[in-house]
Protein backbone atom coordinates (compact mmCIF):
# COMPACT_ATOMS: atom_id res chain seq x y z
CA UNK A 1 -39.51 2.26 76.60
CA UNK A 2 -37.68 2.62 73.38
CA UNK A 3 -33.61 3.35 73.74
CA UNK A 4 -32.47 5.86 72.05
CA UNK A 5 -28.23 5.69 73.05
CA UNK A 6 -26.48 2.93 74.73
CA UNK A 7 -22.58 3.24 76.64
CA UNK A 8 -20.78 0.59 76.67
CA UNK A 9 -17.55 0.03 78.55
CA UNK A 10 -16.45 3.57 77.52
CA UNK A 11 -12.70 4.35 78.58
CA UNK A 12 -11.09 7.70 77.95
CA UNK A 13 -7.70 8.48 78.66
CA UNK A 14 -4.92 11.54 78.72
CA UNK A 15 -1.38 11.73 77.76
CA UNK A 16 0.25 13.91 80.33
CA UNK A 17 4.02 15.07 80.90
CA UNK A 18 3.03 13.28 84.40
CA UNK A 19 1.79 10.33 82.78
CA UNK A 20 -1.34 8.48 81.13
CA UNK A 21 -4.86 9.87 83.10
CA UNK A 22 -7.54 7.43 83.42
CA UNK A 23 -10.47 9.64 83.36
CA UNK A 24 -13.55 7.44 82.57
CA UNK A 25 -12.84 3.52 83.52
CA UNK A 26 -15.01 1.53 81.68
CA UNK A 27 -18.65 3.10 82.19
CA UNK A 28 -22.04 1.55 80.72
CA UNK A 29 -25.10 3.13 80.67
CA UNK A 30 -28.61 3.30 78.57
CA UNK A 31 -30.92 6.63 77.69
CA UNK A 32 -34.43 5.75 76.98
CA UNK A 33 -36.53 8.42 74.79
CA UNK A 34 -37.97 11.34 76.91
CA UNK A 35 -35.93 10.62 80.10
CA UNK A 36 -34.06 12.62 81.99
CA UNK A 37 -30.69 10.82 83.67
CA UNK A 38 -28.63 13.03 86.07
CA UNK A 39 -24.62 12.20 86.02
CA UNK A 40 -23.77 13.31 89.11
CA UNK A 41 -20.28 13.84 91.42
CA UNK A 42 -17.84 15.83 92.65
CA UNK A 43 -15.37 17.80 90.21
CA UNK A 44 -12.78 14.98 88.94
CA UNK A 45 -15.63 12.68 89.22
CA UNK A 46 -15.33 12.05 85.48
CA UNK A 47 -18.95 12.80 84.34
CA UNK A 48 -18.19 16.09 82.07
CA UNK A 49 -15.37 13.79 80.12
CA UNK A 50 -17.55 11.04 79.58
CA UNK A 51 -20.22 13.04 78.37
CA UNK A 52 -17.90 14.74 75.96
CA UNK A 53 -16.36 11.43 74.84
CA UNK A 54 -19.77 10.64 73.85
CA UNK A 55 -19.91 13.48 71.26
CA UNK A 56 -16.01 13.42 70.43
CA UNK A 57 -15.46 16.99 71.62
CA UNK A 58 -12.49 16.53 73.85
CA UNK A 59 -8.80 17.61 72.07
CA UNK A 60 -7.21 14.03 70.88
CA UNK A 61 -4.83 14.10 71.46
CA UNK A 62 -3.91 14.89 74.33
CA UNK A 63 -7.30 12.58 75.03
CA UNK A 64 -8.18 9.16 73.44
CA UNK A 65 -11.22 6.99 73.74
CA UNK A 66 -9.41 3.81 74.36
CA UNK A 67 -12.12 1.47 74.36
CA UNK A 68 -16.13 1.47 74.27
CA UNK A 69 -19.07 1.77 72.42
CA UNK A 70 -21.70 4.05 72.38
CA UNK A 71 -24.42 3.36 69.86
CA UNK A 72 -26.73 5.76 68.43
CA UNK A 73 -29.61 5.03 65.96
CA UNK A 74 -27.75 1.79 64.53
CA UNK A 75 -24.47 4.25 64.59
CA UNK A 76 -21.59 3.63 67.17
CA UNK A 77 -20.79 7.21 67.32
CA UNK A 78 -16.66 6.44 68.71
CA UNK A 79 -16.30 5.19 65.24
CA UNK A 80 -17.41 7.57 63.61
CA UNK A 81 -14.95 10.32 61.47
CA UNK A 82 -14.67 13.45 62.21
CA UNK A 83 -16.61 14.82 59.12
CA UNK A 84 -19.31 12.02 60.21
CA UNK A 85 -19.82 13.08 63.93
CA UNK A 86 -20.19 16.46 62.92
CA UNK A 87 -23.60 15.49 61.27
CA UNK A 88 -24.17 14.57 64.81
CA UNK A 89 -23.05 16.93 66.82
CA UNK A 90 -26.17 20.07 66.75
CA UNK A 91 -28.12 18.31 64.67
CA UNK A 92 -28.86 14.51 66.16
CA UNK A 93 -27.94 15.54 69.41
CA UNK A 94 -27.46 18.79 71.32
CA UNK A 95 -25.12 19.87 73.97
CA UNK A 96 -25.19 22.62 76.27
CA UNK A 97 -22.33 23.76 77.74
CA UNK A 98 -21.50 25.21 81.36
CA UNK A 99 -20.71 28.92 80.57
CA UNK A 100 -22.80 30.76 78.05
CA UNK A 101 -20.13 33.37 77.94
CA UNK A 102 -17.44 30.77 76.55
CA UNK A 103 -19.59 29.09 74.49
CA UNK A 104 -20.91 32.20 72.50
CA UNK A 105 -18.94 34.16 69.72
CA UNK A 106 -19.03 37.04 70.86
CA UNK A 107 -18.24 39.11 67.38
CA UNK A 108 -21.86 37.52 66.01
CA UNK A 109 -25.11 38.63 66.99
CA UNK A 110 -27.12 35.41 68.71
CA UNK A 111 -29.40 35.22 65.57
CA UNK A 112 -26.56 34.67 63.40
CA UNK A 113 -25.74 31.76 65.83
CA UNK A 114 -28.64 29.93 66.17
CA UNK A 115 -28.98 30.17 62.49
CA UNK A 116 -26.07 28.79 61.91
CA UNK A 117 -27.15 25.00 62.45
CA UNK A 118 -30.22 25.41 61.05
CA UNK A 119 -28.77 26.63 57.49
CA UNK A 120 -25.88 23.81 57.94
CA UNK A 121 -28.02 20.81 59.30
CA UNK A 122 -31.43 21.53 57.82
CA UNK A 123 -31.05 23.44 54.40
CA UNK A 124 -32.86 26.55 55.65
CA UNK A 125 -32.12 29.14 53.54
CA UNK A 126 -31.73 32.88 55.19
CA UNK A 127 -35.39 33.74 55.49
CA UNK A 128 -36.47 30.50 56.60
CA UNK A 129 -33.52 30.07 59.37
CA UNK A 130 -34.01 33.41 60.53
CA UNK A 131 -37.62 32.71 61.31
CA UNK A 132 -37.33 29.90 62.57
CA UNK A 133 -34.42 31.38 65.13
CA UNK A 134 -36.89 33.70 66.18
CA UNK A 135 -39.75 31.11 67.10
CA UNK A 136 -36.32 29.61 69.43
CA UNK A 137 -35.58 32.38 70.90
CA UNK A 138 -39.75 32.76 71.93
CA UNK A 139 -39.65 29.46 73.49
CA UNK A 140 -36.71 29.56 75.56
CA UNK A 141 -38.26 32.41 76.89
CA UNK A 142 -36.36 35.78 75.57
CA UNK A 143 -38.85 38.68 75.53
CA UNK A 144 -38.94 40.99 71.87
CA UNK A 145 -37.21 37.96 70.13
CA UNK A 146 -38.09 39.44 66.47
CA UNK A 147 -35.83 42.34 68.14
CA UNK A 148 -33.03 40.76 70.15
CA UNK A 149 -32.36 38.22 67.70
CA UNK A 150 -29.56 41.22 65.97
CA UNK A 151 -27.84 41.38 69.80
CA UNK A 152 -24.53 40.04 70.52
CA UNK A 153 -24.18 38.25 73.82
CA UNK A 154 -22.28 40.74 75.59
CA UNK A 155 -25.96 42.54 75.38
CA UNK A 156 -27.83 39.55 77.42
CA UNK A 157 -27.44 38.42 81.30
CA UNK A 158 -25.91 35.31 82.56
CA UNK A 159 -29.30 33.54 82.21
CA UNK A 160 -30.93 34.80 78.85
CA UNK A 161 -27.17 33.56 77.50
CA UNK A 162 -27.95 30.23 78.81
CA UNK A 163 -31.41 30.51 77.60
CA UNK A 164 -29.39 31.71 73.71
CA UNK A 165 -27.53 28.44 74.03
CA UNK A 166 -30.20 26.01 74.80
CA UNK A 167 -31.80 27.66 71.80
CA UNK A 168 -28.84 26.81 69.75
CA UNK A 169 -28.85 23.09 71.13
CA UNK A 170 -33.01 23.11 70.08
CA UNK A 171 -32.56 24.22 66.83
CA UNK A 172 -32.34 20.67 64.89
CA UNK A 173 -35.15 19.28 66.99
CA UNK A 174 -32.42 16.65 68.38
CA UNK A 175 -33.07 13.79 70.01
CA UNK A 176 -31.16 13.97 72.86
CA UNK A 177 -29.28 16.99 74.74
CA UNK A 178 -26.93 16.61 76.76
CA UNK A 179 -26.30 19.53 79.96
CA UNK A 180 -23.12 20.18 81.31
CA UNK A 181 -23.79 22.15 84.54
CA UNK A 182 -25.53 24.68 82.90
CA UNK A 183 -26.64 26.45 86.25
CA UNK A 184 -24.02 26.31 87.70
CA UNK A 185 -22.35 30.10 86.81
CA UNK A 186 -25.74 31.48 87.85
CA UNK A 187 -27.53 32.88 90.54
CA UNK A 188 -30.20 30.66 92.77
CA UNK A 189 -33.45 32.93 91.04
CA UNK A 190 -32.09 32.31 87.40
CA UNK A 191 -30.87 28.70 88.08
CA UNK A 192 -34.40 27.68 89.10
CA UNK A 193 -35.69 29.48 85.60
CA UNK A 194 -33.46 27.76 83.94
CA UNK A 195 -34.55 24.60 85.59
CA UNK A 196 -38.13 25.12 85.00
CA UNK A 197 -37.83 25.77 81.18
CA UNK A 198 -35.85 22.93 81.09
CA UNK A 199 -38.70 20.99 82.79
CA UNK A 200 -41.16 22.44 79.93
CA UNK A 201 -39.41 21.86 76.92
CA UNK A 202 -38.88 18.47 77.98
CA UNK A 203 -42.34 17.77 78.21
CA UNK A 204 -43.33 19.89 74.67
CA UNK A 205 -40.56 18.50 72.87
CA UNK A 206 -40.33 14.94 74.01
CA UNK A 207 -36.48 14.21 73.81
CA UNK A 208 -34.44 12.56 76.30
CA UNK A 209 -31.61 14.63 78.73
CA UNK A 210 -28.79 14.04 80.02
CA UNK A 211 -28.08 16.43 82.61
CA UNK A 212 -24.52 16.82 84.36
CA UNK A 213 -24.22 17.72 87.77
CA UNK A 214 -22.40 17.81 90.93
CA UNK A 215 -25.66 19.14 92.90
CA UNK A 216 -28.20 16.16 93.91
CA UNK A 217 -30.35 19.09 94.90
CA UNK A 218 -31.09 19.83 91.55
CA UNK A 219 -31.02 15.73 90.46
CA UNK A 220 -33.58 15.25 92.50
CA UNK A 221 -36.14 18.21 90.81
CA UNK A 222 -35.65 17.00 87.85
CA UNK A 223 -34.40 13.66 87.09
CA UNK A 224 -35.87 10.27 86.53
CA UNK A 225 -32.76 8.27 87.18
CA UNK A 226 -29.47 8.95 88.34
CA UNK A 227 -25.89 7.53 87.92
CA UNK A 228 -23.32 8.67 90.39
CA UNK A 229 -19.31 9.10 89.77
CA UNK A 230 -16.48 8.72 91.34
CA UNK A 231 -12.48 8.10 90.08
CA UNK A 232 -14.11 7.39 86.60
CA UNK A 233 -16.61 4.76 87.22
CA UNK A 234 -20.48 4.52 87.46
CA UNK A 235 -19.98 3.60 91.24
CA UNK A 236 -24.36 4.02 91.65
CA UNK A 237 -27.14 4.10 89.75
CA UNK A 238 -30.74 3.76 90.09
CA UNK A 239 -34.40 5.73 89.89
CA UNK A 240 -33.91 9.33 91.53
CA UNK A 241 -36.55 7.91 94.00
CA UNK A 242 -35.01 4.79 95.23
CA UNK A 243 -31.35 6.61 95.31
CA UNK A 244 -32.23 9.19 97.49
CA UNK A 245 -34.65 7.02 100.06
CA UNK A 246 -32.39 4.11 100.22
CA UNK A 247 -28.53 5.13 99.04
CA UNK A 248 -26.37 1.93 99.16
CA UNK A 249 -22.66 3.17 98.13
CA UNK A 250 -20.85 5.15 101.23
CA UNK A 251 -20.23 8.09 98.24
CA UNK A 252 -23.93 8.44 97.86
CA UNK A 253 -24.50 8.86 101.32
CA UNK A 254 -21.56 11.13 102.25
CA UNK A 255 -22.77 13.30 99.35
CA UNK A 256 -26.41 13.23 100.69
CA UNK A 257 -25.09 13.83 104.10
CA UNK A 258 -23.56 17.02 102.93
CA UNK A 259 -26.95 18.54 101.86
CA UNK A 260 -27.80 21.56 104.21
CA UNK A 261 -31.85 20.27 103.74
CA UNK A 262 -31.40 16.74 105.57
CA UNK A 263 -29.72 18.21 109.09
CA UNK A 264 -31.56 20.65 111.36
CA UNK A 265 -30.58 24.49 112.43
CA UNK A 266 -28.02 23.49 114.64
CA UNK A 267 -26.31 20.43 113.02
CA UNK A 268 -22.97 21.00 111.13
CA UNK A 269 -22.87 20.25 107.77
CA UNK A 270 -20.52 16.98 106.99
CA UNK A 271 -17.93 16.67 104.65
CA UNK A 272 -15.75 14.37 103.12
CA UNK A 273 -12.62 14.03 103.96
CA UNK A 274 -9.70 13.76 101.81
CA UNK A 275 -9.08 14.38 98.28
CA UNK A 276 -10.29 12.43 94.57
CA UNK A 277 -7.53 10.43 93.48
CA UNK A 278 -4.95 11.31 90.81
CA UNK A 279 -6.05 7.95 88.28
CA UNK A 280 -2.21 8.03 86.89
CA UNK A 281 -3.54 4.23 86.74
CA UNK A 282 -6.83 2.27 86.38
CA UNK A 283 -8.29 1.46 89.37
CA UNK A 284 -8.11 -2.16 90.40
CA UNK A 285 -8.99 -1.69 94.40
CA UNK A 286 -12.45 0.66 94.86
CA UNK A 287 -11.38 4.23 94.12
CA UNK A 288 -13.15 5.59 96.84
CA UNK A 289 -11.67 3.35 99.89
CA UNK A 290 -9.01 5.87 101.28
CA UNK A 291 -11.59 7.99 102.28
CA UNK A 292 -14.52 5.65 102.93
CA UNK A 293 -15.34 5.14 106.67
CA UNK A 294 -16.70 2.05 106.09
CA UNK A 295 -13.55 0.39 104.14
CA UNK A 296 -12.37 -2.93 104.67
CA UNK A 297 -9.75 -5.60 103.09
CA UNK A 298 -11.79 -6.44 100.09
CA UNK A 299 -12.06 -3.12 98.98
CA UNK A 300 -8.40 -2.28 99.00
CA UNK A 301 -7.78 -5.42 97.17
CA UNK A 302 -10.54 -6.03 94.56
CA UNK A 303 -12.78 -3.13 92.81
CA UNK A 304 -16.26 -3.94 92.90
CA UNK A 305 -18.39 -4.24 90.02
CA UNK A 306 -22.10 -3.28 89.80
CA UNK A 307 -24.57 -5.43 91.39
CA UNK A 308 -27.56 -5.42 91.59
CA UNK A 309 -29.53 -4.71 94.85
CA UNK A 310 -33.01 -4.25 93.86
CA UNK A 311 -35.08 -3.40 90.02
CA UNK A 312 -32.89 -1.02 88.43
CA UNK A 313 -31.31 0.14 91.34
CA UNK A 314 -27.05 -1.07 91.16
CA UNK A 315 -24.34 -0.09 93.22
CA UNK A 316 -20.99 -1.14 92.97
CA UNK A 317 -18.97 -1.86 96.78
CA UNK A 318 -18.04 -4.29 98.33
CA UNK A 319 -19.95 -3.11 102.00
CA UNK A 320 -23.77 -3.41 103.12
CA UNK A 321 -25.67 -0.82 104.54
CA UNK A 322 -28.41 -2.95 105.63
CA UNK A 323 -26.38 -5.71 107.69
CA UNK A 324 -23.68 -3.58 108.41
CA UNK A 325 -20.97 -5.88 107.14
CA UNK A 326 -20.01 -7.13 104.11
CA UNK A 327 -21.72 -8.07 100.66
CA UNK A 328 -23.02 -11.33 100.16
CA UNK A 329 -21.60 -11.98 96.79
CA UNK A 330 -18.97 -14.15 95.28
């Protein structure tokens, strides 16, 4: 498989009245070309920062990228300027945001929009963009796009919006796109559309996703491998397969366990107790012992790294699920 990005120890921090945030701890991670990797945990998890530290789009300050790389065809994109990641941003890579609504003008019609990029990234000139807009709008799946391509977005539903801004994210033919909850403002029926087309461009267009989520449901439709969060670190990761048959970090398996399809009618759904923690420092015990069941010295003491249990399949704790007791590591 040929890699197309490559994390390295990424760290991104806040400056608060309260005090410096630790948001993303160190995480690594590779993308190979057509995959799809899910980022998945609960909100605070980290995953939507570290995605957006990627692509420089968080306010700095308040944020800063404190350390890490993340490398890009021969680029490492944190170094890059401002005017530099720009060339980027729409055109190398494409992101797609979690409310349409929000990431629409709304004083421009959606042709205007997606034409945009194409006039700025590609040279198009008006003609040329606008046709090409059109052809986007046909294969995200807007019916009359020749017509609704002079709407504004107040004139579309939740999901053709959605569909509008994956368009925009398409238009540069990028090579990767990256999803931040996309679904999740709308409805069950129009989530699994959006899921689906999602599903088919991937396989027209060839380009490699990264899809954020806090729903393994939808992970496990649609991705090939899957890195789980928690308090800022990659605390899982391994083929969407293997994670959901054999789950090795307590997290995993309290988020599993709090599907509604793995109990029966009458079973209560479980949930975790307690709450994410605050990261006003970096974690140096495992982030998640407080309210892990299966917590013991080691792990209030010393925060695991990842190991690796089996192919590409890493977890990082300290505890065994298959004797019970602790790791056998050094």
């Amino acid at each position: 498989m040929v890699q197309v990005l490559e994390v390295s120890d990424l760290k991104t921090v806040f400056q608060t009245h309260d005090g410096v945030i630790h948001a993303v701890n160190g995480i690594s991670f590779s993308l190979d070309e057509g995959e799809l990797l899910a980022v998945v945990g609960e909100s605070g998890s980290g995953k939507s920062v570290a995605m957006m530290s990627l692509m420089q789009l968080l306010p700095m300050p308040p944020a800063r990228i404190a350390s890490g790389r993340v490398m890009f065809q021969n680029q490492d994109l944190v170094k890059l300027s401002s005017s530099g990641i720009r060339h980027v941003r729409g055109a190398r890579i494409g992101f797609v945001f979690q409310d349409p609504m929000t990431s629409l003008n709304p004083v421009f019609t959606v042709g205007y929009q997606i034409m945009e990029p194409l006039r700025e990234h590609m040279g198009l000139n008006r003609k040329q963009a606008r046709q090409r807009a059109i052809e986007l709008l046909e294969i995200v799946g807007i019916p009359a796009a020749s017509k609704r391509i002079d709407d504004y977005p107040h004139q579309f539903s939740g999901g053709m919006r959605q569909r509008v801004v994956i368009a925009i994210a398409l238009a540069c033919d990028p090579k990767v796109l990256i999803a931040d909850e996309p679904t999740t403002a709308l409805d069950v029926t129009v989530q699994a559309q959006i899921l689906e087309l999602v599903r088919d461009l991937r396989q027209k267009l060839g380009m490699a996703i990264i899809w954020i989520t806090h729903d393994l449901g939808v992970a496990a439709g649609i991705a090939d491998r899957v890195i789980v969060m928690y308090g800022g670190l990659v605390v899982e990761h391994a083929p969407v397969q293997e994670l959901f048959a054999n789950p090795q970090h307590p997290y995993t398996r309290a988020l599993l366990d709090s599907l509604p399809g793995r109990h029966t009618a009458d079973e209560r759904l479980r949930s975790i107790g307690g709450q994410p923690p605050l990261l006003l420092a970096e974690p140096s015990s495992c982030p998640f012992a407080p309210r892990c069941t299966h917590a013991f010295d080691r792990c209030r003491q010393q925060n695991p790294r990842l190991m690796n249990v089996e192919g590409r399949h890493e977890v990082a704790c300290w505890w065994d699920p298959e004797t019970r007791g602790p790791r056998d590591v050094g």
